[in-house]
N, C-alpha and C. Protein backbone atom coordinates (compact mmCIF):
# COMPACT_ATOMS: atom_id res chain seq x y z
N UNK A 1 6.52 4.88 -33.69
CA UNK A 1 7.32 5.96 -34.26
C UNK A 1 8.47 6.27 -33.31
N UNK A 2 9.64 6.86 -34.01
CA UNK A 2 10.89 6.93 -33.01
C UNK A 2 10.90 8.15 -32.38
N UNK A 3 11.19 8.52 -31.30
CA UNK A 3 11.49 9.61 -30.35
C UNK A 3 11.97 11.09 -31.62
N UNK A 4 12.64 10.88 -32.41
CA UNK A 4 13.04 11.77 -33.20
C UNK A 4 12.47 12.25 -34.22
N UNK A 5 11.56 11.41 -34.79
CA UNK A 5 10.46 11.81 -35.46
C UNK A 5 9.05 12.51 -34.93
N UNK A 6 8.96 12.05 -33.86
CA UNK A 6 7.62 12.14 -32.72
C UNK A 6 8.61 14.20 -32.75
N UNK A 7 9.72 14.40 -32.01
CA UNK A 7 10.35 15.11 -31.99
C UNK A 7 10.26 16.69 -32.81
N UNK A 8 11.05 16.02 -34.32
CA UNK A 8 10.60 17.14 -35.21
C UNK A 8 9.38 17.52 -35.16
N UNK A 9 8.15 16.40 -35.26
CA UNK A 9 6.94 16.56 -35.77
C UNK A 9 6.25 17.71 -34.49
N UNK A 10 6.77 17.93 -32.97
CA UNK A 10 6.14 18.40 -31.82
C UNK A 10 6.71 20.01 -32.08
N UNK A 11 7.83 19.85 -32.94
CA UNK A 11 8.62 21.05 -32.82
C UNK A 11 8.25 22.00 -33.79
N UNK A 12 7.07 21.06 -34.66
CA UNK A 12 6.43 22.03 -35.76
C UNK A 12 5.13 21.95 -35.19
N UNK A 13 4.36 22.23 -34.41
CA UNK A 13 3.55 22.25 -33.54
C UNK A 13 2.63 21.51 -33.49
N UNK A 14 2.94 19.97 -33.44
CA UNK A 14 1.87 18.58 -33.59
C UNK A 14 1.78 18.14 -32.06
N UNK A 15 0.59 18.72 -31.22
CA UNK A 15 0.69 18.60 -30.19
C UNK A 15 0.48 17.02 -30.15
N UNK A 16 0.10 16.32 -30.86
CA UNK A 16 -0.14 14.94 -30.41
C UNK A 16 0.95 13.95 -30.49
N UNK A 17 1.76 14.55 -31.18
CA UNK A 17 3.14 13.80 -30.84
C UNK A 17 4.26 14.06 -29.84
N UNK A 18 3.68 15.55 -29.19
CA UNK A 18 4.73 15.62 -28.28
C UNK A 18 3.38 14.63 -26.91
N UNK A 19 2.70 14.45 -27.21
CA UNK A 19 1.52 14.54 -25.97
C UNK A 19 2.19 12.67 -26.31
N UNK A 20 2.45 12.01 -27.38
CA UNK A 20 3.01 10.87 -27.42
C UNK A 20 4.28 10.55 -27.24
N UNK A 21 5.22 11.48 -26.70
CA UNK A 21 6.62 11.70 -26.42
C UNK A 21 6.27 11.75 -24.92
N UNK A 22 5.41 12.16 -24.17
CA UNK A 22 5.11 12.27 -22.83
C UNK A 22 4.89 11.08 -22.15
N UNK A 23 3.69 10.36 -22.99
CA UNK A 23 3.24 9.23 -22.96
C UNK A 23 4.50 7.95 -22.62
N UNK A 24 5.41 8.13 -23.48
CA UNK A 24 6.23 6.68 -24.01
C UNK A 24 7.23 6.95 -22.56
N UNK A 25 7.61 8.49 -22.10
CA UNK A 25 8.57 8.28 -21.09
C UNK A 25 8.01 8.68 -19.94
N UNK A 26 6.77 9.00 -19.66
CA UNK A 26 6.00 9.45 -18.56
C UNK A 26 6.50 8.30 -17.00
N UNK A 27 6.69 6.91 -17.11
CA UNK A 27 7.37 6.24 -16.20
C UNK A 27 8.34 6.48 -15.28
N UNK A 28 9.59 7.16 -16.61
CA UNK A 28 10.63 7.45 -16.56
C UNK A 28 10.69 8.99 -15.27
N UNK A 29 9.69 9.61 -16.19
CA UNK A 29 9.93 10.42 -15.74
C UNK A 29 9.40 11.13 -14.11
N UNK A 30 8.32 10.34 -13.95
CA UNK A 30 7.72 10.27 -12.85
C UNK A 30 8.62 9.82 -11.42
N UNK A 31 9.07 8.70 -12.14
CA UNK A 31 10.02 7.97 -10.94
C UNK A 31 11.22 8.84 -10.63
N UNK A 32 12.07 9.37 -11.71
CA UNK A 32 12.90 10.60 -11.26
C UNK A 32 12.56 11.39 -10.11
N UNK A 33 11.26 12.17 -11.13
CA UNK A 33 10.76 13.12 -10.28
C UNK A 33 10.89 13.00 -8.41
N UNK A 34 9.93 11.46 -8.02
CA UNK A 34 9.35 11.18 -6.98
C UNK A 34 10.74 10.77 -6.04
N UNK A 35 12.19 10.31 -6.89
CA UNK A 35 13.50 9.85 -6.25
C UNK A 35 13.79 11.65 -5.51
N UNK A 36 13.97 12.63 -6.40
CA UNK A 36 13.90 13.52 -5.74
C UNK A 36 13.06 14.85 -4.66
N UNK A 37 11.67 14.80 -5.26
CA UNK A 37 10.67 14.91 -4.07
C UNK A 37 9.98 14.23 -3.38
N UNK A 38 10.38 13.08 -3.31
CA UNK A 38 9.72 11.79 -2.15
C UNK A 38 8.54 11.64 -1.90
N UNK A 39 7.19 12.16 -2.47
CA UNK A 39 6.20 12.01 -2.37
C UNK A 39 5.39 12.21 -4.05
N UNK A 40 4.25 11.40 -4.02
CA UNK A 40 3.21 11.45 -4.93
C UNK A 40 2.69 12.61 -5.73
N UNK A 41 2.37 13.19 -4.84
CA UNK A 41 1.83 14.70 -4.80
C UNK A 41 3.04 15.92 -5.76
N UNK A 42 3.76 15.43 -4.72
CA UNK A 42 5.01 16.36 -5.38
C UNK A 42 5.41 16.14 -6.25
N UNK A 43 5.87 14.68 -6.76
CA UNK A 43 6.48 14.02 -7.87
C UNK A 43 5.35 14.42 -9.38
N UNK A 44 3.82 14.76 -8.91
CA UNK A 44 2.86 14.69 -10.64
C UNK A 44 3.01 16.36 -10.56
N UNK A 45 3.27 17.05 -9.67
CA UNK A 45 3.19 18.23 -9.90
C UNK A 45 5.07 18.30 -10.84
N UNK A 46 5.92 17.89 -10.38
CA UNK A 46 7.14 18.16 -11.07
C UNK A 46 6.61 17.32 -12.62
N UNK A 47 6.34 16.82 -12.63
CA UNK A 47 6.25 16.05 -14.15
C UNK A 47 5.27 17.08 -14.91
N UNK A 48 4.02 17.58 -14.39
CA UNK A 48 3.29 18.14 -14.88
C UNK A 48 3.42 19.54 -15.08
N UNK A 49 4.86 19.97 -14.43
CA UNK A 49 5.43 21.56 -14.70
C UNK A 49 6.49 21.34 -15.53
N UNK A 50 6.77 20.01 -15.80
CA UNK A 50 7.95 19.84 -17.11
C UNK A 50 7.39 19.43 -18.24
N UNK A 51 6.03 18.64 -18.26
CA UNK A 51 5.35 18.61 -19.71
C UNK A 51 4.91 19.89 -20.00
N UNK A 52 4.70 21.05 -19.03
CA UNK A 52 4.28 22.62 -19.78
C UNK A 52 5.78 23.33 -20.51
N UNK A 53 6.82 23.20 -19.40
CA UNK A 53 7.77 23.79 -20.06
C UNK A 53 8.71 23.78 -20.73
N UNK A 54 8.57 22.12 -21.05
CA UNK A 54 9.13 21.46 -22.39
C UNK A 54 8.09 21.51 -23.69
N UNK A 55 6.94 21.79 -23.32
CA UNK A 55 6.00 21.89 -24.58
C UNK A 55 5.82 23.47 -24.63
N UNK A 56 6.18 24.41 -23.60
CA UNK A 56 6.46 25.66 -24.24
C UNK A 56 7.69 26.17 -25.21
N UNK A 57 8.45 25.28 -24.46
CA UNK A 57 10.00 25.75 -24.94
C UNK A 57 10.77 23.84 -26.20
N UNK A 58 9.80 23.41 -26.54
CA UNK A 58 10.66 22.04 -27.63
C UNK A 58 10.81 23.17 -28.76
N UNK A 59 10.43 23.65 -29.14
CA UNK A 59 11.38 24.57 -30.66
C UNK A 59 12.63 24.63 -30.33
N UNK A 60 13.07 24.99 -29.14
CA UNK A 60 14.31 25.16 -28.51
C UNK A 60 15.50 24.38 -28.53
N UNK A 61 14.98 22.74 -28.78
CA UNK A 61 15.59 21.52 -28.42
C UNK A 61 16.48 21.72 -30.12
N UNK A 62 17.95 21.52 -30.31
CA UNK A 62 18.85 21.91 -31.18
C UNK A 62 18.65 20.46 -31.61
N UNK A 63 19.18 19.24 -30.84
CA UNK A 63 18.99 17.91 -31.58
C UNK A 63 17.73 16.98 -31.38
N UNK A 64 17.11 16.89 -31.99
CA UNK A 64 16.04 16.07 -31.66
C UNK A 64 16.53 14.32 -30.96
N UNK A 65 17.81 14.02 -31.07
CA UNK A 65 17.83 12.94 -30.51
C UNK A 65 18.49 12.62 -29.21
N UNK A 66 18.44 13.94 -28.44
CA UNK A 66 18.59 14.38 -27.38
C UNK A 66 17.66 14.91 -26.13
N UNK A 67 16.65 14.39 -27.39
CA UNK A 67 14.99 15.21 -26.24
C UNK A 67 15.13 14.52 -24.87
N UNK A 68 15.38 12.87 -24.38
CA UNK A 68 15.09 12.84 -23.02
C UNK A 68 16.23 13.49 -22.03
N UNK A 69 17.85 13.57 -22.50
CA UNK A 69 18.55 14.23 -21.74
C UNK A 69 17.89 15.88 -21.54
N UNK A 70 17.09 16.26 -22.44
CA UNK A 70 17.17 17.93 -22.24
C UNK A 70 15.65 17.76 -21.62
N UNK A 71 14.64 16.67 -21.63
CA UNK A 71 13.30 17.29 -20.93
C UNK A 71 13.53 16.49 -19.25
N UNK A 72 14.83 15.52 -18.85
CA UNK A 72 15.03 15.25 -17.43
C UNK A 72 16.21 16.42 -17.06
N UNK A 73 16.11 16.99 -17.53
CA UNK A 73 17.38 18.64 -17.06
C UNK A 73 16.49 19.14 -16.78
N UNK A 74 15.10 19.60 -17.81
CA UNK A 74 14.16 20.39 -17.14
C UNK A 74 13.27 19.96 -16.03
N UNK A 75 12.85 18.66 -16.01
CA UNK A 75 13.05 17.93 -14.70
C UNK A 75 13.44 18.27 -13.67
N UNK A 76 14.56 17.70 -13.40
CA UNK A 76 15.55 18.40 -12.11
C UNK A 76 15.50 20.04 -11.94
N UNK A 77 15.42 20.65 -12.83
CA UNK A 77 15.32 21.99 -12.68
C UNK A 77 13.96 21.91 -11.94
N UNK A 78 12.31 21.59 -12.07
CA UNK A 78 11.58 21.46 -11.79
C UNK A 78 11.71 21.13 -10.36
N UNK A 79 11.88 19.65 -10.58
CA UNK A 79 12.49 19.14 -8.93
C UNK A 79 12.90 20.05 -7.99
N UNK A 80 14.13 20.84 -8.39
CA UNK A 80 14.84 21.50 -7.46
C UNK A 80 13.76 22.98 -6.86
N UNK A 81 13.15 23.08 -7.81
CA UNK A 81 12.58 24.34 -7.83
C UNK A 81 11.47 23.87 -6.11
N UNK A 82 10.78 23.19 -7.01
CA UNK A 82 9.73 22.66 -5.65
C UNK A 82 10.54 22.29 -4.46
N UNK A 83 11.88 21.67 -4.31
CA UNK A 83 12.19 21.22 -2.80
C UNK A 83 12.85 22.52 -2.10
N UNK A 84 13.15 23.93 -3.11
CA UNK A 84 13.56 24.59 -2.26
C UNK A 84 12.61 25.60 -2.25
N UNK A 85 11.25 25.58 -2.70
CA UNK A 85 10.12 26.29 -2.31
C UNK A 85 9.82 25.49 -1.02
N UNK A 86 9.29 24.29 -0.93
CA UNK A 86 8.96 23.80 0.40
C UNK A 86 9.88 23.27 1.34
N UNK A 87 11.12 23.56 0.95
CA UNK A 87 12.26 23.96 1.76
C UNK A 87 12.50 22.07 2.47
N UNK A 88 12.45 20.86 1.36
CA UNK A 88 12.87 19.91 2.02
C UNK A 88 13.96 19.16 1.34
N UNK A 89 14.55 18.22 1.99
CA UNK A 89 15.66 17.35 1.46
C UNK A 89 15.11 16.66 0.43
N UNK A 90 15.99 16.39 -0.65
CA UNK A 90 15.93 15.35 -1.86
C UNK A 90 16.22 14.12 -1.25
N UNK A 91 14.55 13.63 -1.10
CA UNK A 91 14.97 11.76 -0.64
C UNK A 91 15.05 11.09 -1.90
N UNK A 92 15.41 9.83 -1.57
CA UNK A 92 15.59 8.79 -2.63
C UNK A 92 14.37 7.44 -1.87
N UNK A 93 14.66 6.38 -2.82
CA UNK A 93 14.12 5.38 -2.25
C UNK A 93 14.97 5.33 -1.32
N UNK A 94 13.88 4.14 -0.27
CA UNK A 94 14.18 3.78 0.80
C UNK A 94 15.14 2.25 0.46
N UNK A 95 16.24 2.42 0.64
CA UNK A 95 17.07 1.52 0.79
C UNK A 95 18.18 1.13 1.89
N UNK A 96 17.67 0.00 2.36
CA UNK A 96 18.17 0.10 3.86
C UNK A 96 19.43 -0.79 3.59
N UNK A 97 20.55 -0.30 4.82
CA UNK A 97 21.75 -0.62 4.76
C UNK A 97 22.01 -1.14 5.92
N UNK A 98 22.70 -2.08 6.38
CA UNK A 98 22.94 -2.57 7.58
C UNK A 98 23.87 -2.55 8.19
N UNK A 99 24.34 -1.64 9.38
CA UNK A 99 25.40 -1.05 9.87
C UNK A 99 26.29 -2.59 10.33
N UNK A 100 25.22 -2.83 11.45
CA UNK A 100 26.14 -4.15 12.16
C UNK A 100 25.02 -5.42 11.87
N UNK A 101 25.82 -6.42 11.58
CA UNK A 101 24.93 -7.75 10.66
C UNK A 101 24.70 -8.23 12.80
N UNK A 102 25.86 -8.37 13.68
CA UNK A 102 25.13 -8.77 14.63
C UNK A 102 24.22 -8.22 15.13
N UNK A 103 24.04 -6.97 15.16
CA UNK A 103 22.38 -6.21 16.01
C UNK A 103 21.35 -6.16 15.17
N UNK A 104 21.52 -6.11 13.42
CA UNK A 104 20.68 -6.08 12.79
C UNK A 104 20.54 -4.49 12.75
N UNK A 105 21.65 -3.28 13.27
CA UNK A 105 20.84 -2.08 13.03
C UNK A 105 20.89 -1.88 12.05
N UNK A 106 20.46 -0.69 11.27
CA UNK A 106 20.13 -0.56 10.07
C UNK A 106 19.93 0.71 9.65
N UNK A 107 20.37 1.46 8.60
CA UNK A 107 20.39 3.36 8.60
C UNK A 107 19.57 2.87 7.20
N UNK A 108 19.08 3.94 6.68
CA UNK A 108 18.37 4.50 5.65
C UNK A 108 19.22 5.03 4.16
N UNK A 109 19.10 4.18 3.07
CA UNK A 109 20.22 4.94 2.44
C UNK A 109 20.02 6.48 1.65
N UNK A 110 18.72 6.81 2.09
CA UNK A 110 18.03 7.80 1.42
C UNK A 110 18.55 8.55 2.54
N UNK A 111 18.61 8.33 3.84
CA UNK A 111 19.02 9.56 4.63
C UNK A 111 20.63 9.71 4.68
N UNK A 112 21.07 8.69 4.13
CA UNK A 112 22.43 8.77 3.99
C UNK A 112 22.54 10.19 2.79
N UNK A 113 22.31 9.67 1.51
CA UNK A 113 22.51 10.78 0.18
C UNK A 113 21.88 11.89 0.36
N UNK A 114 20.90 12.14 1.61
CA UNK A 114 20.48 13.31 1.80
C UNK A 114 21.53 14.27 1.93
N UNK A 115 22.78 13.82 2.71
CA UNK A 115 23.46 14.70 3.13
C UNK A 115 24.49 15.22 2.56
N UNK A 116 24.31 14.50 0.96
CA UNK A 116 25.28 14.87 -0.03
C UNK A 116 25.22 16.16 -0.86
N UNK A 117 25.94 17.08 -1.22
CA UNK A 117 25.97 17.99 -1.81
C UNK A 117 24.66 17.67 -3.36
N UNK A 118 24.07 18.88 -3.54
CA UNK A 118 23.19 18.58 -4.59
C UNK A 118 23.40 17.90 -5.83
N UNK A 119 24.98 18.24 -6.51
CA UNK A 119 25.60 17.59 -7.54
C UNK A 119 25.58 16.32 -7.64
N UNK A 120 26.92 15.83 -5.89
CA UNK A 120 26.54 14.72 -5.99
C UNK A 120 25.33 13.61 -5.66
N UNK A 121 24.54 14.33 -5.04
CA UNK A 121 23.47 13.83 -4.84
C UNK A 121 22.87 13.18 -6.43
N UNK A 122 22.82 14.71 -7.34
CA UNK A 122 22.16 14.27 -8.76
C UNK A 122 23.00 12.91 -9.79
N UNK A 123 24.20 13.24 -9.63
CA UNK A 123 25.17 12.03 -10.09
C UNK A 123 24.85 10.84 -9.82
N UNK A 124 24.80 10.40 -8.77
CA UNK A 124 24.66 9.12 -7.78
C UNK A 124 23.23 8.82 -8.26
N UNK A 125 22.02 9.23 -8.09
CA UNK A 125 20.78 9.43 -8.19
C UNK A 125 20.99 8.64 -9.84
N UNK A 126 21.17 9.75 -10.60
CA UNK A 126 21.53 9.14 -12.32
C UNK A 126 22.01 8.03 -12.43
N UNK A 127 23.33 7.79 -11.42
CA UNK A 127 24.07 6.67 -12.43
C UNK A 127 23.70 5.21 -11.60
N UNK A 128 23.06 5.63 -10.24
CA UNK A 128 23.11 4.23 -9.67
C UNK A 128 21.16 3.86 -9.91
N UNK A 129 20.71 4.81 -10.21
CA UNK A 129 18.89 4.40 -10.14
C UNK A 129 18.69 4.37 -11.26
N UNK A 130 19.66 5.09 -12.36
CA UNK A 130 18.48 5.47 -13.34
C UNK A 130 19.78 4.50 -14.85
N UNK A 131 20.88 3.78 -14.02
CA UNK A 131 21.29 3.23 -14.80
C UNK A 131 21.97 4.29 -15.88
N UNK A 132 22.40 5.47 -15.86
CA UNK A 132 22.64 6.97 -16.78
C UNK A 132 23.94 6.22 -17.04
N UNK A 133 24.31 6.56 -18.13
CA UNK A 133 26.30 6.61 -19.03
C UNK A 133 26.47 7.89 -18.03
N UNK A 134 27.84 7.75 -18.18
CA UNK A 134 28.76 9.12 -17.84
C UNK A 134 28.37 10.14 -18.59
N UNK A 135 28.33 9.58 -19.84
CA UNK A 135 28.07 10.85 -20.83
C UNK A 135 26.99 11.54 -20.72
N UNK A 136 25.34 9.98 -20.63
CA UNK A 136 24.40 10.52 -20.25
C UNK A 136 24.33 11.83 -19.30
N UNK A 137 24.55 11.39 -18.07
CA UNK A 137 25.03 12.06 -17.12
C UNK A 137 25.29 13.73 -17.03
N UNK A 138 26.70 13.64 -17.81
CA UNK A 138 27.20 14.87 -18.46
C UNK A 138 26.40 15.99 -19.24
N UNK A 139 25.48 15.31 -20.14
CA UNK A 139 24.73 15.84 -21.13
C UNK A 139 23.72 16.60 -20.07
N UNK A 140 22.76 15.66 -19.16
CA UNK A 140 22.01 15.61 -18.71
C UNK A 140 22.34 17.11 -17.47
N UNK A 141 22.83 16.83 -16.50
CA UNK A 141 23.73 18.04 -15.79
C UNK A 141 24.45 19.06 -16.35
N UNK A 142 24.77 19.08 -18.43
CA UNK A 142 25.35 19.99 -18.58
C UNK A 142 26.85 20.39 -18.04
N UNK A 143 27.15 19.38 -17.94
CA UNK A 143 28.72 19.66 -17.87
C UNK A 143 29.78 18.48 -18.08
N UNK A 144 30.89 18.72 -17.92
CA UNK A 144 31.98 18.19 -18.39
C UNK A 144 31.87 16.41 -18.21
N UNK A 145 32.44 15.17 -18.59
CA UNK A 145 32.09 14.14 -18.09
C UNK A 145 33.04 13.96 -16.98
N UNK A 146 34.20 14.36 -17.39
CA UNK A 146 35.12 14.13 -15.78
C UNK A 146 34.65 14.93 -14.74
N UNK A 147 33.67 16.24 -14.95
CA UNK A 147 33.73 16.08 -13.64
C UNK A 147 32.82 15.58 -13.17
N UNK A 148 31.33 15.04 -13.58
CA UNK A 148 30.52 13.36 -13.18
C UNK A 148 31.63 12.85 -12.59
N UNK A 149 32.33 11.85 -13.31
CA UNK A 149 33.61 11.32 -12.74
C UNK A 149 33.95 11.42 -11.00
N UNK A 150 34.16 13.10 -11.29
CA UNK A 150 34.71 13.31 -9.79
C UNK A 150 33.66 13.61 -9.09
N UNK A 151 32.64 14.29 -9.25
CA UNK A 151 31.50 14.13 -8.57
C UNK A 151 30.84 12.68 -7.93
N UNK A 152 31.00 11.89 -8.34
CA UNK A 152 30.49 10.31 -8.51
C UNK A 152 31.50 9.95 -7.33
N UNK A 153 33.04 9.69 -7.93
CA UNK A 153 33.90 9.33 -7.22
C UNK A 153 33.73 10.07 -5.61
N UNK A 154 33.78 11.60 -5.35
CA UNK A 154 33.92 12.27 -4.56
C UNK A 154 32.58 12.03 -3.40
N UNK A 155 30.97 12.20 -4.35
CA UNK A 155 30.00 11.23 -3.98
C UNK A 155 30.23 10.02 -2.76
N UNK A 156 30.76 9.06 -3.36
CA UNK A 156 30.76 7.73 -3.51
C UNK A 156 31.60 7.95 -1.71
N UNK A 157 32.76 8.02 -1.77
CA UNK A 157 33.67 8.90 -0.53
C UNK A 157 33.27 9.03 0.69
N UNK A 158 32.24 10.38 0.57
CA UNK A 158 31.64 11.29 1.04
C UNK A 158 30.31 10.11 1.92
N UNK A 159 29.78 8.77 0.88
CA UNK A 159 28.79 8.20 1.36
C UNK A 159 29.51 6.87 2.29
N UNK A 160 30.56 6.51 1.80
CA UNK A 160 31.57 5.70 2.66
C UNK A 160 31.80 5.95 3.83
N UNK A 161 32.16 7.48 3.69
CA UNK A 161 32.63 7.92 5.34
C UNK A 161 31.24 7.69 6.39
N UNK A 162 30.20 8.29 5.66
CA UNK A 162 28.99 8.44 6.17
C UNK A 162 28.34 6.88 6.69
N UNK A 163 28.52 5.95 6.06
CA UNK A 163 28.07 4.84 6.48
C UNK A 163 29.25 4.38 7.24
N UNK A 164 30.70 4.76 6.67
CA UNK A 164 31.33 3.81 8.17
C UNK A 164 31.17 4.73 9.47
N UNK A 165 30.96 5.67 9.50
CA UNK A 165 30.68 6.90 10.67
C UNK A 165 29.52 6.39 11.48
N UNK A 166 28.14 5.89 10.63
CA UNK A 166 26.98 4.95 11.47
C UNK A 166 27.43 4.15 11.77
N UNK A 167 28.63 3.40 11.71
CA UNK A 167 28.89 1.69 11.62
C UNK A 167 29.67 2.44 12.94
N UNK A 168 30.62 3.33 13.01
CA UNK A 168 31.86 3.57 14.35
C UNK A 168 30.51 4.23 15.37
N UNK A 169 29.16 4.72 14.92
CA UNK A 169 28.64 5.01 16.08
C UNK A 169 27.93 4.29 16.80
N UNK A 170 27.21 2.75 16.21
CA UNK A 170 26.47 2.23 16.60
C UNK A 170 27.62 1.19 17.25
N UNK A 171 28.68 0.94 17.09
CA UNK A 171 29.56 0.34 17.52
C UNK A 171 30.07 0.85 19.36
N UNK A 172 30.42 2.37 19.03
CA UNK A 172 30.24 3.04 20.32
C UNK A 172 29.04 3.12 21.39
N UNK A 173 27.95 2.45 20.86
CA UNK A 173 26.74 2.95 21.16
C UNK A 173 26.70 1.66 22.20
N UNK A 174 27.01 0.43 21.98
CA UNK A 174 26.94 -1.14 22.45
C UNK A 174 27.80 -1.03 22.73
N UNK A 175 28.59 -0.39 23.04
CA UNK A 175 30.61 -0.44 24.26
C UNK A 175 29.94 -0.28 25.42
């Protein structure tokens, strides 16, 4: 059955189709979760405070063929909620980057985007892990697509400087 049917049918109170709307993107949504609270633990508790408050609040949902942009908003809302209760950085996977190919050093690209503003943090996160459209994106964050755009772009910048900044320090570091 399609997401939009599963949809209406949850929104007239068929818990077994939203409990099968959970089911089909539960992957999805887990891995989000865990890109922004970096652990196990943390990541089933965010999924499992967004299947309550998307199954309190789906009457709410205006288009039904919009349910995964509006239950990974409540997501991130989730997300955010928990990292600034336990007061930690939004890691990502561990993806390592290699400053200098002769020493082999190597920075973290998760500690890199740590240090990005939350926006762009969420942009980057969307469009480079989760494969998101601009529009997706837009929908998803609730706002304009240009400014994704400039968020992304500004992002993108912001992570340049940051990795050539490891690259000019580890360079200084072997002078």
């Amino acid at each position: 059955m399609e997401d939009t049917q599963l949809v209406k049918l949850a929104k007239n109170g068929d818990t077994n189709a939203f409990e099968q709307l959970l089911m089909k993107h539960r992957e999805q949504l887990y891995r989000t979760a865990f890109l922004y609270v970096g652990n196990r633990e943390d990541a089933l508790d965010v999924v499992q405070e967004t299947a309550y408050r998307s199954f309190e609040s789906i009457g709410k949902l205006k288009n039904e063929s919009f349910f995964l942009t509006w239950i990974t908003r409540i997501l991130i809302n989730c997300s955010n909620a928990i990292i600034k209760k336990r007061q930690i950085q939004e890691p990502i996977e561990e993806v390592v980057l290699y400053v200098n190919d002769n020493t082999n050093e190597k920075i973290e690209m998760k500690e890199v985007i740590d240090k990005l503003q939350e926006n762009y943090q969420t942009a980057i996160i969307l469009f480079y892990y989760h494969d998101y459209s601009i529009k997706h994106i837009a929908e998803t964050m609730q706002i304009p697509e240009n400014t994704v755009k400039t968020y992304l772009s500004r992002g993108r910048k912001v992570l340049r400087k940051l990795i050539e900044g490891a690259n000019t320090n580890e360079q200084t570091n072997i002078s």
